[in-house]
ModelCIF file with pLDDT and N, C-alpha, C, O atoms, coordinates in Angstrom:
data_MODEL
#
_entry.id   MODEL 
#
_entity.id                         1 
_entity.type                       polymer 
_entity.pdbx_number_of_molecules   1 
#
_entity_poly.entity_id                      1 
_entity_poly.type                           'polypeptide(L)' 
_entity_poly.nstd_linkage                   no 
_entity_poly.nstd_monomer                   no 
_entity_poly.pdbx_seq_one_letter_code       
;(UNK)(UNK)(UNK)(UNK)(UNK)(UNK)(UNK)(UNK)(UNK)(UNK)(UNK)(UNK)(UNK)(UNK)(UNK)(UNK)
(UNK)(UNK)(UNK)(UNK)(UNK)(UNK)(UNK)(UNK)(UNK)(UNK)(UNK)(UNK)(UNK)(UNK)(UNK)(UNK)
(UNK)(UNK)(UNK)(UNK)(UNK)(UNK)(UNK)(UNK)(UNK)(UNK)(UNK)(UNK)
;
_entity_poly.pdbx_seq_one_letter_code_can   XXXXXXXXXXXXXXXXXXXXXXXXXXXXXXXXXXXXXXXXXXXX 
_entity_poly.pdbx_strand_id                 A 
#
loop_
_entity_poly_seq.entity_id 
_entity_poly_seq.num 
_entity_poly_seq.mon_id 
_entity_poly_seq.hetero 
1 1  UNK n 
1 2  UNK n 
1 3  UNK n 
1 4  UNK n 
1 5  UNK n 
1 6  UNK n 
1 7  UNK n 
1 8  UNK n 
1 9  UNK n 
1 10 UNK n 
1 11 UNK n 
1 12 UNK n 
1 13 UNK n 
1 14 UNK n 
1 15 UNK n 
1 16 UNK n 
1 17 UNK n 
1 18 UNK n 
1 19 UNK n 
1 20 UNK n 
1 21 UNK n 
1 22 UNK n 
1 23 UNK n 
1 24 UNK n 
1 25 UNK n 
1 26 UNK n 
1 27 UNK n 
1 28 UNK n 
1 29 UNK n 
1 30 UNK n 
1 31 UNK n 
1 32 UNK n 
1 33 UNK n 
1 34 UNK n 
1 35 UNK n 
1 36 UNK n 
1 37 UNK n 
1 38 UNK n 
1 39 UNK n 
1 40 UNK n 
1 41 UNK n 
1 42 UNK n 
1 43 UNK n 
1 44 UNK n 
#
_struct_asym.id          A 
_struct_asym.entity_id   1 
#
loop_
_ma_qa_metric.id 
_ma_qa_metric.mode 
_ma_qa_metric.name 
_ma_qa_metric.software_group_id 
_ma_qa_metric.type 
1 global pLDDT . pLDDT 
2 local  pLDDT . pLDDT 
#
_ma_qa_metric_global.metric_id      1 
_ma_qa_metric_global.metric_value   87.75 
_ma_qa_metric_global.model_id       1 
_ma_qa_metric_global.ordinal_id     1 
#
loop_
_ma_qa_metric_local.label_asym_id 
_ma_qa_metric_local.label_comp_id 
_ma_qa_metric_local.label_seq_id 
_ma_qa_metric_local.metric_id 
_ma_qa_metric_local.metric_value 
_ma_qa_metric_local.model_id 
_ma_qa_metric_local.ordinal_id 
A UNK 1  2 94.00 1 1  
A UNK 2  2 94.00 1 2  
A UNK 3  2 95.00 1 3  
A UNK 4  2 94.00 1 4  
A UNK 5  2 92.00 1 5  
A UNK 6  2 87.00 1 6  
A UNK 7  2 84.00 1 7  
A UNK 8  2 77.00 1 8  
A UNK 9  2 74.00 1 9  
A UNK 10 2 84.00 1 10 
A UNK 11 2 86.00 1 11 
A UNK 12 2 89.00 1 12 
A UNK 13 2 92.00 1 13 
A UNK 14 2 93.00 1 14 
A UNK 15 2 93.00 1 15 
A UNK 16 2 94.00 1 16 
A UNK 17 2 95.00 1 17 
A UNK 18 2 95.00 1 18 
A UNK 19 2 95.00 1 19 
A UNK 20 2 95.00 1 20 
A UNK 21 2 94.00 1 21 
A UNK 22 2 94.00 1 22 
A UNK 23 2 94.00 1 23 
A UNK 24 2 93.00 1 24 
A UNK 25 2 93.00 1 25 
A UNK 26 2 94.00 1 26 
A UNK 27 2 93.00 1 27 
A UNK 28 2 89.00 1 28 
A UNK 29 2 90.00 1 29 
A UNK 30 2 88.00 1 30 
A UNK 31 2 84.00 1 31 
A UNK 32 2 80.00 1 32 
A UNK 33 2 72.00 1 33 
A UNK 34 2 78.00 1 34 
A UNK 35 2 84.00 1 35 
A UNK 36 2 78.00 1 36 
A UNK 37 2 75.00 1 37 
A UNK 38 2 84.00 1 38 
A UNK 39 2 85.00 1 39 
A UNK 40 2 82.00 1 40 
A UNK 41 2 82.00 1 41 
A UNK 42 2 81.00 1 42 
A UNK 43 2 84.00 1 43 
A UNK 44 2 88.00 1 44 
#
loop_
_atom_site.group_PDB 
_atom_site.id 
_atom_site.type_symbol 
_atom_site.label_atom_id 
_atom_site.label_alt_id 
_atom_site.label_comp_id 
_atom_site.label_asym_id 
_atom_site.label_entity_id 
_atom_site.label_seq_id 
_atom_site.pdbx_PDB_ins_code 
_atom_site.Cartn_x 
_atom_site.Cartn_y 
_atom_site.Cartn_z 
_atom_site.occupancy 
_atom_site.B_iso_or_equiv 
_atom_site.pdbx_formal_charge 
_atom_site.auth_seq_id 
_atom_site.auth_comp_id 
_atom_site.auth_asym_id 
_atom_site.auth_atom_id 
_atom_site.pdbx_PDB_model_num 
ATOM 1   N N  . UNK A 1 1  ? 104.535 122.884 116.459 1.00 94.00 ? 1  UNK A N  1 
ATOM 2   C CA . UNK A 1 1  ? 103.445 123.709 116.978 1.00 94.00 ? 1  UNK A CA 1 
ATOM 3   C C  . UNK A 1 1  ? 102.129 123.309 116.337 1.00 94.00 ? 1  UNK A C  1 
ATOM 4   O O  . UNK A 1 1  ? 101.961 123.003 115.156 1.00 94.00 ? 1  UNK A O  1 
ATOM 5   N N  . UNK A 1 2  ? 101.348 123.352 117.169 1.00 94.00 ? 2  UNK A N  1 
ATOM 6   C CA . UNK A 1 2  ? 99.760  123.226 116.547 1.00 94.00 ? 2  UNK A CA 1 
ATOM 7   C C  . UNK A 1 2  ? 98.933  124.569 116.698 1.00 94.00 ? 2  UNK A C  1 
ATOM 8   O O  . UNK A 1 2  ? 98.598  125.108 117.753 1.00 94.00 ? 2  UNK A O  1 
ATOM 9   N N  . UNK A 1 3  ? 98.672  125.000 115.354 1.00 95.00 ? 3  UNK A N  1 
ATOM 10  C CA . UNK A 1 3  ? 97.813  126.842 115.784 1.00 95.00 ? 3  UNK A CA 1 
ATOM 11  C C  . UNK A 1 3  ? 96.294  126.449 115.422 1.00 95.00 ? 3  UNK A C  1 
ATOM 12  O O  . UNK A 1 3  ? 95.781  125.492 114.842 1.00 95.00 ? 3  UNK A O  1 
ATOM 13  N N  . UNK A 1 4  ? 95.891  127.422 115.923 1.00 94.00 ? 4  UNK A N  1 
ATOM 14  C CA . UNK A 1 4  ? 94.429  127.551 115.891 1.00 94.00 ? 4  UNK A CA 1 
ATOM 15  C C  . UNK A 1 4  ? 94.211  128.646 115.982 1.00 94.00 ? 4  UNK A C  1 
ATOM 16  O O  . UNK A 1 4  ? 94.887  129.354 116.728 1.00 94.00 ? 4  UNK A O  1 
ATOM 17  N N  . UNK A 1 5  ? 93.097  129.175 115.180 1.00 92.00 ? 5  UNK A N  1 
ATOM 18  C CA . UNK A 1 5  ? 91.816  129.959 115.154 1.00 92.00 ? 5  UNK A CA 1 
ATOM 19  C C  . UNK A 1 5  ? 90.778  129.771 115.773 1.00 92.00 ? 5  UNK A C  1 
ATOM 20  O O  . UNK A 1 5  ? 90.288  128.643 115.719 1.00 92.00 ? 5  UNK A O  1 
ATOM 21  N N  . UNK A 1 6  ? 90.264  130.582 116.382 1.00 87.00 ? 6  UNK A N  1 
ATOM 22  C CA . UNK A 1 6  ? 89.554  130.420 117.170 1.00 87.00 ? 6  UNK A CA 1 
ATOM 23  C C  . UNK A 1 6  ? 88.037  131.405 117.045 1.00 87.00 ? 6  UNK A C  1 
ATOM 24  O O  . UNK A 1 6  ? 88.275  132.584 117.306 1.00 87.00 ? 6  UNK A O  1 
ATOM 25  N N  . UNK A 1 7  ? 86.697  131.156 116.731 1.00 84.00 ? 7  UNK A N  1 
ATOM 26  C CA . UNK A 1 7  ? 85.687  132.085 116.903 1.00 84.00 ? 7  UNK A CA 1 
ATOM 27  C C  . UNK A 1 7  ? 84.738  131.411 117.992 1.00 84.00 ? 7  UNK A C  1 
ATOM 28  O O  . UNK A 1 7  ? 84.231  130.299 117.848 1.00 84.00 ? 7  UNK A O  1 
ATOM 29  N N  . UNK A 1 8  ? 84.540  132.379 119.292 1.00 77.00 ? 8  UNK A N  1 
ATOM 30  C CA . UNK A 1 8  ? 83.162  132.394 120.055 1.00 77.00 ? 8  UNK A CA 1 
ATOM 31  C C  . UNK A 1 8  ? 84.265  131.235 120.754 1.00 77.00 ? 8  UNK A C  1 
ATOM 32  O O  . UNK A 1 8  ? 83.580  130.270 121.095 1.00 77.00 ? 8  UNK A O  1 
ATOM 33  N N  . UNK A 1 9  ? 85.409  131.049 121.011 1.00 74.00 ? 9  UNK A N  1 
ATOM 34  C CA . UNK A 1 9  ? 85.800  129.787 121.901 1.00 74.00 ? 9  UNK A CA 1 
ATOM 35  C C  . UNK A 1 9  ? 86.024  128.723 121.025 1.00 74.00 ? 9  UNK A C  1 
ATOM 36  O O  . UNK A 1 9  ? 87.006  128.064 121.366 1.00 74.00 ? 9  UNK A O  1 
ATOM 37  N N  . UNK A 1 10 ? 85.464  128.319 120.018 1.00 84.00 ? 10 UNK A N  1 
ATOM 38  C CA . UNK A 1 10 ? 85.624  127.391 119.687 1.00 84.00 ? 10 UNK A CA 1 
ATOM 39  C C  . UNK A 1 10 ? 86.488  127.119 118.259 1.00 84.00 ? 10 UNK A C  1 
ATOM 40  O O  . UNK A 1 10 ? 85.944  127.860 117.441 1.00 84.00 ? 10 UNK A O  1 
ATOM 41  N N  . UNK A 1 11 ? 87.549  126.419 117.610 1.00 86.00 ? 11 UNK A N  1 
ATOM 42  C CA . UNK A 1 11 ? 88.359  126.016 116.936 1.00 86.00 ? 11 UNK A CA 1 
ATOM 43  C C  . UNK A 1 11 ? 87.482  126.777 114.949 1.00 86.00 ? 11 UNK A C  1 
ATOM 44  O O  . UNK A 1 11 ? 86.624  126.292 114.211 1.00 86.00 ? 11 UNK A O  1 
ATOM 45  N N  . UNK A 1 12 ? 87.997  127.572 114.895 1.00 89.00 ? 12 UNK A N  1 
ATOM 46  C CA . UNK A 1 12 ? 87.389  127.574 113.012 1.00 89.00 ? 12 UNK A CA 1 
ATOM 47  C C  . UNK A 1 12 ? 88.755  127.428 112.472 1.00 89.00 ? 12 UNK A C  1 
ATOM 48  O O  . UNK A 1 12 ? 88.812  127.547 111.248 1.00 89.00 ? 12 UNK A O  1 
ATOM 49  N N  . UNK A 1 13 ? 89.720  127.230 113.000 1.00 92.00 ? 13 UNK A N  1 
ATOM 50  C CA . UNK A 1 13 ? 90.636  126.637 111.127 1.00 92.00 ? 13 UNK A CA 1 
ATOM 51  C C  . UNK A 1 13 ? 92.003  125.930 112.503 1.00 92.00 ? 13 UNK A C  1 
ATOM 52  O O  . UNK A 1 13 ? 92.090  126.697 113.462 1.00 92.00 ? 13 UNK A O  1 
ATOM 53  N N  . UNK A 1 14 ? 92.648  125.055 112.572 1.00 93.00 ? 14 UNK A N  1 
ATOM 54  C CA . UNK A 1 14 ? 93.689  124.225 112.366 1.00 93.00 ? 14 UNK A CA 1 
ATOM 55  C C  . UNK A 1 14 ? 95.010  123.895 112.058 1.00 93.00 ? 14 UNK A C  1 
ATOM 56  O O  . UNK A 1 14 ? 94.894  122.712 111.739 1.00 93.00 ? 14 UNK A O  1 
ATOM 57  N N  . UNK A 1 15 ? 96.535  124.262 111.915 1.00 93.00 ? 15 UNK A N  1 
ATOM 58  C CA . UNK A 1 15 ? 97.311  124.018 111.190 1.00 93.00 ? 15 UNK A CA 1 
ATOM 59  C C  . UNK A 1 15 ? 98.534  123.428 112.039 1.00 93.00 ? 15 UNK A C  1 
ATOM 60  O O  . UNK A 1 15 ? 98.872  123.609 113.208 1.00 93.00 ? 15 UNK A O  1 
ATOM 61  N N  . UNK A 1 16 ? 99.023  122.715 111.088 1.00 94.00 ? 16 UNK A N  1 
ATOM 62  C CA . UNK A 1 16 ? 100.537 122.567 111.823 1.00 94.00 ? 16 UNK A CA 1 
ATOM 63  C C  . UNK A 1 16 ? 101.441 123.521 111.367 1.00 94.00 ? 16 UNK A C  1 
ATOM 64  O O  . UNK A 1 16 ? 101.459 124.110 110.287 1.00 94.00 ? 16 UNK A O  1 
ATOM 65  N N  . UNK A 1 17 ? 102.626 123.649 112.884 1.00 95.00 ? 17 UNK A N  1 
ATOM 66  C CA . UNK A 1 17 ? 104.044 124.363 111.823 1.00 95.00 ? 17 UNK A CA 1 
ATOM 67  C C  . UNK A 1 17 ? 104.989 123.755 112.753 1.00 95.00 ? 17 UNK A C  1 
ATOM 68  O O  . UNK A 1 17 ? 104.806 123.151 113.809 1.00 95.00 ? 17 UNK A O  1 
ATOM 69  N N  . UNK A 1 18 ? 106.514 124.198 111.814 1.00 95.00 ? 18 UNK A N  1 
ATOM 70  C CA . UNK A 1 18 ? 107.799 123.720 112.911 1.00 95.00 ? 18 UNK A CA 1 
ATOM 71  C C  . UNK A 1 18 ? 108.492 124.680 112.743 1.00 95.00 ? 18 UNK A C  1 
ATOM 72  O O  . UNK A 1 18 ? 108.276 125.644 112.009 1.00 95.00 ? 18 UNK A O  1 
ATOM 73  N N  . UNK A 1 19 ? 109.459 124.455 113.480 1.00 95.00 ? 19 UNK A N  1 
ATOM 74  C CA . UNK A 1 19 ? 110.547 125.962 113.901 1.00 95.00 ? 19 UNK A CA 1 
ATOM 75  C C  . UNK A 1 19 ? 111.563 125.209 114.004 1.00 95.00 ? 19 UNK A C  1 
ATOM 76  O O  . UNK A 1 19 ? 111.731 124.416 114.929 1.00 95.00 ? 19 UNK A O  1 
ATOM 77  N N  . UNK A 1 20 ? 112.618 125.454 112.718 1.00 95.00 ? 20 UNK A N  1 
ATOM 78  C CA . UNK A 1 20 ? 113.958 124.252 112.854 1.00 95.00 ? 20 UNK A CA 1 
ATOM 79  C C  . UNK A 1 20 ? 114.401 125.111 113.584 1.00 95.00 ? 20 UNK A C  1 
ATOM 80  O O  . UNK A 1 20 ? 113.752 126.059 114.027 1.00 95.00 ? 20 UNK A O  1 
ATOM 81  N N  . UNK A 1 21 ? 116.125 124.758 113.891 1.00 94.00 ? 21 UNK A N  1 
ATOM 82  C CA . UNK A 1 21 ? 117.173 125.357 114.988 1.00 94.00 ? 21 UNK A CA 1 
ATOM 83  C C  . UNK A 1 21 ? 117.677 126.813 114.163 1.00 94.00 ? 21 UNK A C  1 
ATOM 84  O O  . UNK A 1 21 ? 118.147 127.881 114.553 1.00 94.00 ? 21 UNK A O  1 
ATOM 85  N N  . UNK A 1 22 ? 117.338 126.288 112.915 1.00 94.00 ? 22 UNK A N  1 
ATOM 86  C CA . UNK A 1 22 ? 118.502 127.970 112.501 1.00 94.00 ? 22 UNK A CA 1 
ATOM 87  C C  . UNK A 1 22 ? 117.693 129.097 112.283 1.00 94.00 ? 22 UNK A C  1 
ATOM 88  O O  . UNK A 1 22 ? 118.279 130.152 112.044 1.00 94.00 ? 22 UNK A O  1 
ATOM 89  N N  . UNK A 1 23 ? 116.100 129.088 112.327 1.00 94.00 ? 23 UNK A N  1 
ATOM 90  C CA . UNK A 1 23 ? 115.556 129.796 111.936 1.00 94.00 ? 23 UNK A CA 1 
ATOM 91  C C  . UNK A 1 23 ? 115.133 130.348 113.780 1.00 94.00 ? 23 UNK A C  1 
ATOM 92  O O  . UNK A 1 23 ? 114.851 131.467 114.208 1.00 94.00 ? 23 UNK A O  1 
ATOM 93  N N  . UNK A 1 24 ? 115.255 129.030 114.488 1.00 93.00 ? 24 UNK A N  1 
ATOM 94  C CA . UNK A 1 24 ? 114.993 129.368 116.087 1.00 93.00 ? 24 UNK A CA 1 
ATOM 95  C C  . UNK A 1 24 ? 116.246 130.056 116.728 1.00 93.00 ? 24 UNK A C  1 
ATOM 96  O O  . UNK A 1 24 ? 115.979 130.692 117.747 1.00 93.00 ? 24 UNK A O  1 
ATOM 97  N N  . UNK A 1 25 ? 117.330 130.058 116.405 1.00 93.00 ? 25 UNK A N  1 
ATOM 98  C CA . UNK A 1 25 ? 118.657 130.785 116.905 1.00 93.00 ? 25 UNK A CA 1 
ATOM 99  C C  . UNK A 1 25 ? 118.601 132.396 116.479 1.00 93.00 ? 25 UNK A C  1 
ATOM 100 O O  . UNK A 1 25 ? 118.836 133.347 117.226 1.00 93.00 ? 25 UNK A O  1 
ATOM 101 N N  . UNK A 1 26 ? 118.232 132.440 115.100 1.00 94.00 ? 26 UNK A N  1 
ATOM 102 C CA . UNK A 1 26 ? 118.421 134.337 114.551 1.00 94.00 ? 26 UNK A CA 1 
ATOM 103 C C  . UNK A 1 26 ? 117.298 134.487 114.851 1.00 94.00 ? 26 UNK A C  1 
ATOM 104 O O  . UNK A 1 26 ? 117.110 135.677 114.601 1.00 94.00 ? 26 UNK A O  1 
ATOM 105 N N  . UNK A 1 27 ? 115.817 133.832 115.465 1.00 93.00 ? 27 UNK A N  1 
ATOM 106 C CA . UNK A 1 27 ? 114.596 135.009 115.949 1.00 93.00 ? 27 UNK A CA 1 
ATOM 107 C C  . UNK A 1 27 ? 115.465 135.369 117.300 1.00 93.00 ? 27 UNK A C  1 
ATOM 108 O O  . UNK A 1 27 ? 116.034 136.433 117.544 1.00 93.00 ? 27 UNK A O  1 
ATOM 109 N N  . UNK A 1 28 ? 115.396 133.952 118.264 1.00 89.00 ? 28 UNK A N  1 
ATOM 110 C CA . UNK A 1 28 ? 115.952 134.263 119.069 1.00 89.00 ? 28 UNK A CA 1 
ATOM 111 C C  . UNK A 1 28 ? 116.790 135.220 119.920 1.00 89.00 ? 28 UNK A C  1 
ATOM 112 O O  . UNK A 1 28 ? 116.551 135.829 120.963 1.00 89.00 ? 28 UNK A O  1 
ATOM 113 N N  . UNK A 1 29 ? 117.926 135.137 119.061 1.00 90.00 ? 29 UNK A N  1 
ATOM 114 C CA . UNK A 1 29 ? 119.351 136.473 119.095 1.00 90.00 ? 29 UNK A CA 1 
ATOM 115 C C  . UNK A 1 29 ? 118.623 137.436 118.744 1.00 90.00 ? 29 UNK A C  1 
ATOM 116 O O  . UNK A 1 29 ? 119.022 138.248 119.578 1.00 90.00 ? 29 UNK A O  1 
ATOM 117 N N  . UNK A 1 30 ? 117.730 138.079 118.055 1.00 88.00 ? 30 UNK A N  1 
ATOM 118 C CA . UNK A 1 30 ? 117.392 139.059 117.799 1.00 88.00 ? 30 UNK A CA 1 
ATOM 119 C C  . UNK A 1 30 ? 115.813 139.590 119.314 1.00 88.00 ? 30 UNK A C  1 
ATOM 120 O O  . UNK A 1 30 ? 115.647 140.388 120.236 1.00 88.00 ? 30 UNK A O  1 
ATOM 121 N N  . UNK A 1 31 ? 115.411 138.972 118.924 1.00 84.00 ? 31 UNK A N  1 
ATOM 122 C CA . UNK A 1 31 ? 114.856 139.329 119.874 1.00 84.00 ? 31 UNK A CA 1 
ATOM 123 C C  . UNK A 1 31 ? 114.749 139.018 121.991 1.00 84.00 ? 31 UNK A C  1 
ATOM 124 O O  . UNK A 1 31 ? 114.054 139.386 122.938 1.00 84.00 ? 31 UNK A O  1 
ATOM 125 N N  . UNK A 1 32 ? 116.143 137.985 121.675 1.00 80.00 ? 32 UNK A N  1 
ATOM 126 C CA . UNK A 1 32 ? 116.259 137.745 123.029 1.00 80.00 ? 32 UNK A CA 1 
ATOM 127 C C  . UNK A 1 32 ? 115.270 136.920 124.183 1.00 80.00 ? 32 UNK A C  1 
ATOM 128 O O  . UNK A 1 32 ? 114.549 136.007 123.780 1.00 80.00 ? 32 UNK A O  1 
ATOM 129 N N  . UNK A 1 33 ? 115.282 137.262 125.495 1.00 72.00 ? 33 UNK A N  1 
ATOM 130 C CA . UNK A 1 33 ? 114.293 136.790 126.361 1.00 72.00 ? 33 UNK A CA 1 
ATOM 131 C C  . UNK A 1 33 ? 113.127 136.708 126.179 1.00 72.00 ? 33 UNK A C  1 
ATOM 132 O O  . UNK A 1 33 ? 112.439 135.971 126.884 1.00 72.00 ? 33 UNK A O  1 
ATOM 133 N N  . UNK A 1 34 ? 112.505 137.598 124.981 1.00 78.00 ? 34 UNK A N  1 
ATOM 134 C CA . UNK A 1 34 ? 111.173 137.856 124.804 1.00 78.00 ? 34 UNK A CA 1 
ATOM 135 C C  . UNK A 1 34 ? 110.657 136.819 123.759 1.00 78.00 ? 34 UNK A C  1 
ATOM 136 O O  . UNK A 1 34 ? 109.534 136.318 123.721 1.00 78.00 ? 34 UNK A O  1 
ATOM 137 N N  . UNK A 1 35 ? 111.538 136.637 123.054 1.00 84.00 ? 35 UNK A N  1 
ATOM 138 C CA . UNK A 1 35 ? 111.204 135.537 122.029 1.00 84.00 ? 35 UNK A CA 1 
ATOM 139 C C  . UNK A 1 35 ? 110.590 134.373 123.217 1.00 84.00 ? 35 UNK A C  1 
ATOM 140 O O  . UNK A 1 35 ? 109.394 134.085 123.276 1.00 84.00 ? 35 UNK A O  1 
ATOM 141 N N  . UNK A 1 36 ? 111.289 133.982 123.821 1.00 78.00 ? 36 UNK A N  1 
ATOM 142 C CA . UNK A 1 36 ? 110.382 132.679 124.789 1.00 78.00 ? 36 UNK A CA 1 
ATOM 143 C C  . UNK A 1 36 ? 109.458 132.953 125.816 1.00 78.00 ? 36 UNK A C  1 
ATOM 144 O O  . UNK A 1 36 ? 109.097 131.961 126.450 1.00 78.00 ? 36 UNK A O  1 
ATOM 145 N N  . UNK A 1 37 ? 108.852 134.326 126.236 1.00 75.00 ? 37 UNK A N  1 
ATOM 146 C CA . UNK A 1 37 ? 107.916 134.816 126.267 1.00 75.00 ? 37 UNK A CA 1 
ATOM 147 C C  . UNK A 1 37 ? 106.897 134.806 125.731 1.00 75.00 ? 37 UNK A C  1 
ATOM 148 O O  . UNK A 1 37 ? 105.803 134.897 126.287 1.00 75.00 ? 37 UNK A O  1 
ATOM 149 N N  . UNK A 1 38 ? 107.161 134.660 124.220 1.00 84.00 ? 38 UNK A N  1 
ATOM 150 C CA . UNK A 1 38 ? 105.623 135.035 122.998 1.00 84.00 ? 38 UNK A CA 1 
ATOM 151 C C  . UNK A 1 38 ? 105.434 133.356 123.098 1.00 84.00 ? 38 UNK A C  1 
ATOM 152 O O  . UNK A 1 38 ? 104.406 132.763 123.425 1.00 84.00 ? 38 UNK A O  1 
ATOM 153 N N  . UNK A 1 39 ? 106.901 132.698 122.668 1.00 85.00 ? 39 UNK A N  1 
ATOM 154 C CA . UNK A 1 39 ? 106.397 130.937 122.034 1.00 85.00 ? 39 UNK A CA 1 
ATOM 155 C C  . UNK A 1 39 ? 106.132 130.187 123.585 1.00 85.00 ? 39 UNK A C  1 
ATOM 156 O O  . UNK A 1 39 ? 106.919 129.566 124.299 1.00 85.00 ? 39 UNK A O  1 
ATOM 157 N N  . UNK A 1 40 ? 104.681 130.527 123.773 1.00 82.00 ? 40 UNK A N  1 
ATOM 158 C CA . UNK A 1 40 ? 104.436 129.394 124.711 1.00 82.00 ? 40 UNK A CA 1 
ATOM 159 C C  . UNK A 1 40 ? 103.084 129.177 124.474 1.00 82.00 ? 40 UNK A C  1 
ATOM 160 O O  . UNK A 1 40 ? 102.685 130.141 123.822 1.00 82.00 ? 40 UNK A O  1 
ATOM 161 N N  . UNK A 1 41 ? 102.403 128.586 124.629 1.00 82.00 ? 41 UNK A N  1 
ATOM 162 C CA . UNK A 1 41 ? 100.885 127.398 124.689 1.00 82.00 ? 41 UNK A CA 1 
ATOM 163 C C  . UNK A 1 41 ? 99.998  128.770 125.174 1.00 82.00 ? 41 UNK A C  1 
ATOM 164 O O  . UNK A 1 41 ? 100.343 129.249 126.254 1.00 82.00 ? 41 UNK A O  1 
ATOM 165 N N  . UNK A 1 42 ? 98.949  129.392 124.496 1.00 81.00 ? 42 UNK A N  1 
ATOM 166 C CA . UNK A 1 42 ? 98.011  130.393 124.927 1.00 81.00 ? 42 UNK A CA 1 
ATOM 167 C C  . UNK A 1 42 ? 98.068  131.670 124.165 1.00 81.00 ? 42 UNK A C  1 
ATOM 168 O O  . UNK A 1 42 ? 97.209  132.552 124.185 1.00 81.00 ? 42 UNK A O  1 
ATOM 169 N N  . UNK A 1 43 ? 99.413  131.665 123.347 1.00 84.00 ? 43 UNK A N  1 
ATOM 170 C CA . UNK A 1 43 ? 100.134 132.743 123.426 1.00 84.00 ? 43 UNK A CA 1 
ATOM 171 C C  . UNK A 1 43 ? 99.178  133.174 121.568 1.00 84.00 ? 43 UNK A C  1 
ATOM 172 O O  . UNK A 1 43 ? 99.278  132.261 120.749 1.00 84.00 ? 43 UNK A O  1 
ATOM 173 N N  . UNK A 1 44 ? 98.522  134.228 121.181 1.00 88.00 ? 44 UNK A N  1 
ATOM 174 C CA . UNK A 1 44 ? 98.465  134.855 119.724 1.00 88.00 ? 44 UNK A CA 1 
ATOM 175 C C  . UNK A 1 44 ? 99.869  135.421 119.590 1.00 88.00 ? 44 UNK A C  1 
ATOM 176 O O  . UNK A 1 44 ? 100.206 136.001 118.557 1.00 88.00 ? 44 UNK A O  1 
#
């Protein structure tokens, strides 16, 4: 994933992150369908 901050539209801070498989399986199971709801491109 690439996040951003954002003021007035435009980029103020930058970061990378990753989401291995085991930490992506127990959000997942726990929160279900909605979990791939939130993780998509646009999404705070």
């Amino acid at each position: 994933l690439n996040l951003i901050e954002q003021e007035e539209q435009r980029p103020k801070a930058k970061a990378k992150a990753l989401l291995y498989a085991s930490s992506r399986h127990r959000i997942s199971k726990k929160l279900g369908d909605t979990f791939w709801s939130i993780m998509r491109e646009g999404q705070e």
